[in-house]
PDB file of N, CA and C in Angstrom:
ATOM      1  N   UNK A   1      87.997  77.695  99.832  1.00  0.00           N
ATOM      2  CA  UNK A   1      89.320  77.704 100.415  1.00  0.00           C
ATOM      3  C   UNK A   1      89.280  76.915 101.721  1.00  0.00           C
ATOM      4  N   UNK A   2      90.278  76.229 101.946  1.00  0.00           N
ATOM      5  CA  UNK A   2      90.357  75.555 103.055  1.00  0.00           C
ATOM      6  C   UNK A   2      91.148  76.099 104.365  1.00  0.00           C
ATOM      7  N   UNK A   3      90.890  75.700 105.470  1.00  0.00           N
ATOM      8  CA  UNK A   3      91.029  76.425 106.227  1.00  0.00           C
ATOM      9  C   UNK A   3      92.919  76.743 106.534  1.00  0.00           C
ATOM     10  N   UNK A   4      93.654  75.121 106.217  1.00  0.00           N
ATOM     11  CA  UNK A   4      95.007  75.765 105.799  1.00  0.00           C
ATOM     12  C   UNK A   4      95.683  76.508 105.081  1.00  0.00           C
ATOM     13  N   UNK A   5      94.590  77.053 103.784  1.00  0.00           N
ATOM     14  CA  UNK A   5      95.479  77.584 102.969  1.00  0.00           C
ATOM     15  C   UNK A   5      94.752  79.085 103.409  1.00  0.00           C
ATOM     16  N   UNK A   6      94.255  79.559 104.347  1.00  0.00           N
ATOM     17  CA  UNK A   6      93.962  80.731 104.655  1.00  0.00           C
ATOM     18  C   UNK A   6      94.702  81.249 105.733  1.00  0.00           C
ATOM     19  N   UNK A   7      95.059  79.701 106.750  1.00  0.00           N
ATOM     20  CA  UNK A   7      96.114  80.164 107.762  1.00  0.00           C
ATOM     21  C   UNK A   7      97.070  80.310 107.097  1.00  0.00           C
ATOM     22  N   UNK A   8      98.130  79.720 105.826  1.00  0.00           N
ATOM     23  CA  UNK A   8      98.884  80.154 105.275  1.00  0.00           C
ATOM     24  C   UNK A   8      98.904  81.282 104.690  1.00  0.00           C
ATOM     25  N   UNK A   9      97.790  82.197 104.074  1.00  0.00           N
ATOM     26  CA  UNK A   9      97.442  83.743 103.534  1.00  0.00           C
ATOM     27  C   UNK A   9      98.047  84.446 104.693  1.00  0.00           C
ATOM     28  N   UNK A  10      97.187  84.039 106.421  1.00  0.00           N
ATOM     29  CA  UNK A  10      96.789  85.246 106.875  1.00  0.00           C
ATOM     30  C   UNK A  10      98.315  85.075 107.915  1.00  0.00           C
ATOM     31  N   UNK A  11      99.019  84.043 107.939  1.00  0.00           N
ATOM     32  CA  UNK A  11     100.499  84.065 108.174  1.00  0.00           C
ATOM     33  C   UNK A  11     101.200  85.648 107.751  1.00  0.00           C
ATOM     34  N   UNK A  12     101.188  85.305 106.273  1.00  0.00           N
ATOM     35  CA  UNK A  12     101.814  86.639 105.535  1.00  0.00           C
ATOM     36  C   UNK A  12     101.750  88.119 105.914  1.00  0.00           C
ATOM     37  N   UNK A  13     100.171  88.006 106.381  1.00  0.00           N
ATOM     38  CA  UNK A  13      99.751  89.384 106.594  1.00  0.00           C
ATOM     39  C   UNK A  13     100.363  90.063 107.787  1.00  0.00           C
ATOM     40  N   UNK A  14     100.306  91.277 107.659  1.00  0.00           N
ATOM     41  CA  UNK A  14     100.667  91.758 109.273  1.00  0.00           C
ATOM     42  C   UNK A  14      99.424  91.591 110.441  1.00  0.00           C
ATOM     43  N   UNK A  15      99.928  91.391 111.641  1.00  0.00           N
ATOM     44  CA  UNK A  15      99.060  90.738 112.374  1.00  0.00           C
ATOM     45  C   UNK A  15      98.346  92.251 113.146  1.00  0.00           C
ATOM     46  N   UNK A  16      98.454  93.146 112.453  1.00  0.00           N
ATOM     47  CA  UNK A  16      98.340  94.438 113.233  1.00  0.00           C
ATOM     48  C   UNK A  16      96.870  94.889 112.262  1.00  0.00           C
ATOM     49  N   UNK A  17      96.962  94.375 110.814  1.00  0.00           N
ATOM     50  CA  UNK A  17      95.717  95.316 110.175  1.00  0.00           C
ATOM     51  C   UNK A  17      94.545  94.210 110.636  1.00  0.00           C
ATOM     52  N   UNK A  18      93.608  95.053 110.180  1.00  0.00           N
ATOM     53  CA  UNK A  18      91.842  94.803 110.699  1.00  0.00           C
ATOM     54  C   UNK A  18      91.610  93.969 109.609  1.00  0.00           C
ATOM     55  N   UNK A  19      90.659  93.004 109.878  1.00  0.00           N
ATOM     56  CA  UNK A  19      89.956  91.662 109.066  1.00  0.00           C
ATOM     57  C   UNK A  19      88.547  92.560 108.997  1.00  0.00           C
ATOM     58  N   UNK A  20      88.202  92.477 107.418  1.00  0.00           N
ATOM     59  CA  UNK A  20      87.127  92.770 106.757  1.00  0.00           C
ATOM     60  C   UNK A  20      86.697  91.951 106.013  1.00  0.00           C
ATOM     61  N   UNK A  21      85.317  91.318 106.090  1.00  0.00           N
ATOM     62  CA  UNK A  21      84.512  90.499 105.663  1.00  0.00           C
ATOM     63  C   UNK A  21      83.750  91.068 104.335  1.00  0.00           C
ATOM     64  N   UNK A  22      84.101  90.491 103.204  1.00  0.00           N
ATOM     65  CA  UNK A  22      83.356  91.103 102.243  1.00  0.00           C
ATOM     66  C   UNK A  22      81.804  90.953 101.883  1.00  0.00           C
ATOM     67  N   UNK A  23      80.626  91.471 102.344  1.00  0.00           N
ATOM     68  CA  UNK A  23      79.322  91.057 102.189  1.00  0.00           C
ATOM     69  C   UNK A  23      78.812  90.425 101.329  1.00  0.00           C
ATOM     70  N   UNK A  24      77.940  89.102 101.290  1.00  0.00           N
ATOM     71  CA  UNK A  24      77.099  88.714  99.874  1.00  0.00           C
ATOM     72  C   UNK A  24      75.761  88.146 100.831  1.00  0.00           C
ATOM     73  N   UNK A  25      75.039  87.764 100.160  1.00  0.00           N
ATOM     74  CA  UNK A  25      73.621  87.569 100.313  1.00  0.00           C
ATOM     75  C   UNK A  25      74.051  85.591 100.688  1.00  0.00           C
ATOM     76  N   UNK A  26      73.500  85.677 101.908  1.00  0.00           N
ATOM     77  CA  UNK A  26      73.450  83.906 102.150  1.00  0.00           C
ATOM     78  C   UNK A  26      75.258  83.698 102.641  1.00  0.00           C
ATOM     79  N   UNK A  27      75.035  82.253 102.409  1.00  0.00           N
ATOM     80  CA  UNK A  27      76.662  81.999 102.554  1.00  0.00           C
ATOM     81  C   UNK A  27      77.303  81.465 101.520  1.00  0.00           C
ATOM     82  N   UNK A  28      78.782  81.880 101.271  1.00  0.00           N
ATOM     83  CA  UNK A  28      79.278  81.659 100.306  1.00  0.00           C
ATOM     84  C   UNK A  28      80.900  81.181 100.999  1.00  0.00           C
ATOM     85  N   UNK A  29      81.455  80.119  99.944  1.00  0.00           N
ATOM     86  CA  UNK A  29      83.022  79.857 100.523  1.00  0.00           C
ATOM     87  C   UNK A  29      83.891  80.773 100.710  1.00  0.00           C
ATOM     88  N   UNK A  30      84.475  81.193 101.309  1.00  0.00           N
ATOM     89  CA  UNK A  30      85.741  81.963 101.043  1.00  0.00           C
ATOM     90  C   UNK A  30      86.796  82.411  99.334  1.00  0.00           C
ATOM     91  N   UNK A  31      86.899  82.640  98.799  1.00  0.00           N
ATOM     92  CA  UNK A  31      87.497  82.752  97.293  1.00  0.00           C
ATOM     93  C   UNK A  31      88.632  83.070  97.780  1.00  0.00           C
ATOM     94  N   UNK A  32      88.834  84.615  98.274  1.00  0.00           N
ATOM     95  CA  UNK A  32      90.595  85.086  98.006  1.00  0.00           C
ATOM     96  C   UNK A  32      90.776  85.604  99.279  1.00  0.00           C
ATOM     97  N   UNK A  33      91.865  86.324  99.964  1.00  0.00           N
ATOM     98  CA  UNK A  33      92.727  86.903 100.677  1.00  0.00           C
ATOM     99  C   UNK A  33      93.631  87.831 100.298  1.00  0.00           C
ATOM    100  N   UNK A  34      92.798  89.686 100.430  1.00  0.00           N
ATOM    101  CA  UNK A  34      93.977  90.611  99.820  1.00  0.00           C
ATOM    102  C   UNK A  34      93.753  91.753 100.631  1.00  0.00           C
ATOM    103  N   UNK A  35      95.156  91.933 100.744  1.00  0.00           N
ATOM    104  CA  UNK A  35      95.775  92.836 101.574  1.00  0.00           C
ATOM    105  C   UNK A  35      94.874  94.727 101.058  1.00  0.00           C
ATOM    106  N   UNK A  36      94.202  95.327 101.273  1.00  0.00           N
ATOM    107  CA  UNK A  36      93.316  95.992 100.937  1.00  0.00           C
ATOM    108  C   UNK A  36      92.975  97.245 101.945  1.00  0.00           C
ATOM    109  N   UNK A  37      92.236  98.231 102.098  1.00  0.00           N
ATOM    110  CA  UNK A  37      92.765  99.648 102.842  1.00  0.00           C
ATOM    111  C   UNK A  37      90.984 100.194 103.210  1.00  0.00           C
ATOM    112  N   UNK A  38      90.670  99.549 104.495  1.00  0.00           N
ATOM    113  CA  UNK A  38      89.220  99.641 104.834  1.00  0.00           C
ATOM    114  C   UNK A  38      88.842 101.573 105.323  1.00  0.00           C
ATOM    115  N   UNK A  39      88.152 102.023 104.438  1.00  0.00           N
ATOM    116  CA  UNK A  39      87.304 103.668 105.013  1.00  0.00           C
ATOM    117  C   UNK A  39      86.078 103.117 105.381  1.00  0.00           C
ATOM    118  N   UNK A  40      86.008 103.800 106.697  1.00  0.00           N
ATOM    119  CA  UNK A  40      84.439 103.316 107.369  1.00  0.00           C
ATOM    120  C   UNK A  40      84.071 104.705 107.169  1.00  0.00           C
ATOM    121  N   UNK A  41      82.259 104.010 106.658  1.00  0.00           N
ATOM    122  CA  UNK A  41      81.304 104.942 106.579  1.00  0.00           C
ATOM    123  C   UNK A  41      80.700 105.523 107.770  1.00  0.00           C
ATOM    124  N   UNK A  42      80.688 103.872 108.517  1.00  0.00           N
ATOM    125  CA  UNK A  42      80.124 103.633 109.943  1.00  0.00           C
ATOM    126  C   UNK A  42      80.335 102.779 111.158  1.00  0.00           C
ATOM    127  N   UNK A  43      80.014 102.510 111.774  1.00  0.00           N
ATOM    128  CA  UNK A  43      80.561 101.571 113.201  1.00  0.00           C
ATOM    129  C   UNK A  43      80.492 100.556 112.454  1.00  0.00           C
ATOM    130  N   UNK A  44      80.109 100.081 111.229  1.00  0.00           N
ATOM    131  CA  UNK A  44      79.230  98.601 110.468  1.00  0.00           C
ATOM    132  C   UNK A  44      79.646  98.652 109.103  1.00  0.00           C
ATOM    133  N   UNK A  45      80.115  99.516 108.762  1.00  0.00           N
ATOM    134  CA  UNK A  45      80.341  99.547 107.178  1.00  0.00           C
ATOM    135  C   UNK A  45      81.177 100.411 106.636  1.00  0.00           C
ATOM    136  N   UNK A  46      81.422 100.192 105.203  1.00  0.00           N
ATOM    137  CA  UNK A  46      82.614 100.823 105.286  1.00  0.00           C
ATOM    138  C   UNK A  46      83.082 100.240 103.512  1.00  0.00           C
ATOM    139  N   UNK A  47      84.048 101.077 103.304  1.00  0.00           N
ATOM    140  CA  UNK A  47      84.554 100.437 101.756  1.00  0.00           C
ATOM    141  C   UNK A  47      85.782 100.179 101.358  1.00  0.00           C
ATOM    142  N   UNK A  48      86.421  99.665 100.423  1.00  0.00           N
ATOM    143  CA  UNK A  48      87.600  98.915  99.996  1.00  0.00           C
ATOM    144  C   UNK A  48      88.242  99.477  99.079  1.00  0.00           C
ATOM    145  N   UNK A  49      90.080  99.898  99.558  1.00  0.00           N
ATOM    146  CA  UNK A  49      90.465 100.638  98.574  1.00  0.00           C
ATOM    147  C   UNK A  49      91.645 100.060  98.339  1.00  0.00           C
ATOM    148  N   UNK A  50      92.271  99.927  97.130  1.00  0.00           N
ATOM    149  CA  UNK A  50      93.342  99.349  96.661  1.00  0.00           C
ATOM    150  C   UNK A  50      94.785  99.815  97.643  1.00  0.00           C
ATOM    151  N   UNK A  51      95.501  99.472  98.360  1.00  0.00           N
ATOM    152  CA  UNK A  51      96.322  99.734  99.233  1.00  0.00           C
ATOM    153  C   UNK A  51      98.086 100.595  98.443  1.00  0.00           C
ATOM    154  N   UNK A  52      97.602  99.831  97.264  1.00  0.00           N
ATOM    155  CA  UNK A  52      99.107 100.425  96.431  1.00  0.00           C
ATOM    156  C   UNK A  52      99.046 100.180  94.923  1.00  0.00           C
ATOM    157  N   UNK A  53      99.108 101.445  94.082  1.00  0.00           N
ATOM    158  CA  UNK A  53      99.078 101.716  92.609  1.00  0.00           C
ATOM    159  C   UNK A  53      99.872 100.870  92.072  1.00  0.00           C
ATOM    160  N   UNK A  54     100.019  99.787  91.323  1.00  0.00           N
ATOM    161  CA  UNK A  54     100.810  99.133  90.668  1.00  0.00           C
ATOM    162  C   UNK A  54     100.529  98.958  89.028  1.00  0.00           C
ATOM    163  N   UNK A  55     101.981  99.142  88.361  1.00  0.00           N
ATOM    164  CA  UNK A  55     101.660  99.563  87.276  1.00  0.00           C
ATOM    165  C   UNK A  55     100.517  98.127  85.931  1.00  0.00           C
ATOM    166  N   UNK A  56     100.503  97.343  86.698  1.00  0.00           N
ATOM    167  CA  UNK A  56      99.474  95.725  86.639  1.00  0.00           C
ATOM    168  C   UNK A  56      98.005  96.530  86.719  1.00  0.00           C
ATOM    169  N   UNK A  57      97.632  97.239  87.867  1.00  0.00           N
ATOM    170  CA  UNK A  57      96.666  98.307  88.578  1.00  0.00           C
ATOM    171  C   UNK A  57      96.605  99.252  87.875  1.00  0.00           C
ATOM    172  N   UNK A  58      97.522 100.024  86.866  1.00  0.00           N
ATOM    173  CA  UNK A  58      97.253 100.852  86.202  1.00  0.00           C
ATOM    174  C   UNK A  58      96.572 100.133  84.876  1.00  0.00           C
ATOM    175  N   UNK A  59      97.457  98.806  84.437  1.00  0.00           N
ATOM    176  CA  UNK A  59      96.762  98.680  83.140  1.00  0.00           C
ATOM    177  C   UNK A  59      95.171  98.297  83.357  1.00  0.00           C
ATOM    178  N   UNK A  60      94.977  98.135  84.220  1.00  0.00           N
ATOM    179  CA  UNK A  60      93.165  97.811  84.691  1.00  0.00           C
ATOM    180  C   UNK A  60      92.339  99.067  84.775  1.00  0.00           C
ATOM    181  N   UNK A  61      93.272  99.743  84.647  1.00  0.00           N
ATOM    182  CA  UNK A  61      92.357 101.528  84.875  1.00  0.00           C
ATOM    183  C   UNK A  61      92.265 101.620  85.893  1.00  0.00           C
ATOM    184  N   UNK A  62      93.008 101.491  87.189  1.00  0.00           N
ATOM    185  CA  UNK A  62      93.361 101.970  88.136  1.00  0.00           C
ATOM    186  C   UNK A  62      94.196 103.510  88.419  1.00  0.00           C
ATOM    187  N   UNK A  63      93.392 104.487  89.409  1.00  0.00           N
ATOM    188  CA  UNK A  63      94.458 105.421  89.264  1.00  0.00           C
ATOM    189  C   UNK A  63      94.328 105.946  90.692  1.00  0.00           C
ATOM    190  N   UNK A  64      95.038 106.883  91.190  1.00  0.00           N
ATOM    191  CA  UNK A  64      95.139 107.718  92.569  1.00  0.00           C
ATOM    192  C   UNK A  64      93.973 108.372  93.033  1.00  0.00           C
ATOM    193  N   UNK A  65      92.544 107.994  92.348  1.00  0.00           N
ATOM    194  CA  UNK A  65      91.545 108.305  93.085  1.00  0.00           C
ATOM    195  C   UNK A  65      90.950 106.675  94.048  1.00  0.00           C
ATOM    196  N   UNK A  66      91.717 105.946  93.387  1.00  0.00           N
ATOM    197  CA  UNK A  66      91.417 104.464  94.084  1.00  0.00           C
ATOM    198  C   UNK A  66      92.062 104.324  95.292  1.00  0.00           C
ATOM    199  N   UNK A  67      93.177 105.110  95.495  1.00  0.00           N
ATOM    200  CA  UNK A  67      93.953 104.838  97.060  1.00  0.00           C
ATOM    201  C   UNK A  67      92.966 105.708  97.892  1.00  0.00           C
ATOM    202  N   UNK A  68      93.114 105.290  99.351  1.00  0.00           N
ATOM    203  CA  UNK A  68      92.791 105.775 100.378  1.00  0.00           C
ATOM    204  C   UNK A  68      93.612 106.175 101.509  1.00  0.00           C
ATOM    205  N   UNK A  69      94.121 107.189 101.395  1.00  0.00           N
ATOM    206  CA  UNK A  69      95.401 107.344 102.674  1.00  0.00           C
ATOM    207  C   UNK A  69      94.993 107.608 103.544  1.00  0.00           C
ATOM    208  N   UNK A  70      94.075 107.834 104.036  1.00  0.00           N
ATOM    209  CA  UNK A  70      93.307 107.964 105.600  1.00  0.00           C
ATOM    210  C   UNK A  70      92.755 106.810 106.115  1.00  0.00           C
ATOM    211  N   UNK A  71      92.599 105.934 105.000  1.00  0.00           N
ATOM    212  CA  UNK A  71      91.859 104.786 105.532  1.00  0.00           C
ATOM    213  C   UNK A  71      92.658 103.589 106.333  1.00  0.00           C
ATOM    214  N   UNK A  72      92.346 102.677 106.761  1.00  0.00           N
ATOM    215  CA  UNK A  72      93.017 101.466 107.701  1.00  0.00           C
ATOM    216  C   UNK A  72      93.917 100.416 107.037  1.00  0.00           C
ATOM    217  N   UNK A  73      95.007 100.016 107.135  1.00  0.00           N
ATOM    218  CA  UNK A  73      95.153  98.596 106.428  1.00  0.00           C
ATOM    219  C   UNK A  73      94.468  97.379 107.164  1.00  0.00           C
ATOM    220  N   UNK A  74      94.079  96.485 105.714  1.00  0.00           N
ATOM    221  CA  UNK A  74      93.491  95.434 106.183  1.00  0.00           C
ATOM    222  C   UNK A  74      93.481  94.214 105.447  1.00  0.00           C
ATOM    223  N   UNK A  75      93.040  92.933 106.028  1.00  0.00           N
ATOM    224  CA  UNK A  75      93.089  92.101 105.054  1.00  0.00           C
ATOM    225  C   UNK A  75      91.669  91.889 104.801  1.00  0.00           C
ATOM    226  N   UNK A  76      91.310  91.328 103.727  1.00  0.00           N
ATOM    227  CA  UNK A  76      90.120  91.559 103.056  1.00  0.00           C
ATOM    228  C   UNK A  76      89.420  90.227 102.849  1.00  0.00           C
ATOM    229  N   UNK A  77      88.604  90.024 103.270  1.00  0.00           N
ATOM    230  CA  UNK A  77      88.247  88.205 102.893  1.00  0.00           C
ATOM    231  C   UNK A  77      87.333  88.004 101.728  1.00  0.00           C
ATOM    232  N   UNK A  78      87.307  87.192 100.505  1.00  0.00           N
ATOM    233  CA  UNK A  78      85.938  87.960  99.881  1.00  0.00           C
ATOM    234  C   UNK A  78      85.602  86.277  99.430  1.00  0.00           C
ATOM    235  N   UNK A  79      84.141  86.346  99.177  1.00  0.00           N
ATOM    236  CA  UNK A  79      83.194  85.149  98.642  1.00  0.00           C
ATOM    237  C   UNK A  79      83.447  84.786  97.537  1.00  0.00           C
ATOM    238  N   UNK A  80      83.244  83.791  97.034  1.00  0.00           N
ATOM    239  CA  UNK A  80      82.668  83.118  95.645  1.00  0.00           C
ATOM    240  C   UNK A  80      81.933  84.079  94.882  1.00  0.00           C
ATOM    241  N   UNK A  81      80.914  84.501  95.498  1.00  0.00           N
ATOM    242  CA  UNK A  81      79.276  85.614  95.046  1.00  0.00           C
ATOM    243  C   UNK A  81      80.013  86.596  95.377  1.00  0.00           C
TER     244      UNK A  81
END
């Protein structure tokens, strides 16, 4: 991804949720940008929860143990890997 079409993603987003870096081994390009609901384990880590059930989300086998309502909104950055 290039770096305009991420300022165009992160335009969209609200400028209020937390940027989470999705981990991989080495470096990898950027792939996607999604709006996503960070629970920290720890000052450093932490996991990724679908922000809103959609019935697209249901046909994937998505269900209400996948939301996180305590957790943060955020946008989510994730790799290639």
């Amino acid at each position: 991804m290039k770096v305009r079409e991420l300022m165009a993603q992160l335009y969209k987003a609200n400028p209020d949720d937390l940027v989470v870096v999705s981990e991989s081994d080495g470096a990898s390009p950027l792939y996607s940008v999604e709006e996503m609901v960070y629970e920290p384990d720890s000052t450093w880590f932490g996991y990724l929860h679908i922000r809103e059930l959609t019935d697209e989300l249901r046909a994937q086998r998505y269900s209400e143990e996948d939301l996180c309502p305590d957790g943060e909104d955020c946008v989510a950055l994730w790799p290639i890997n």
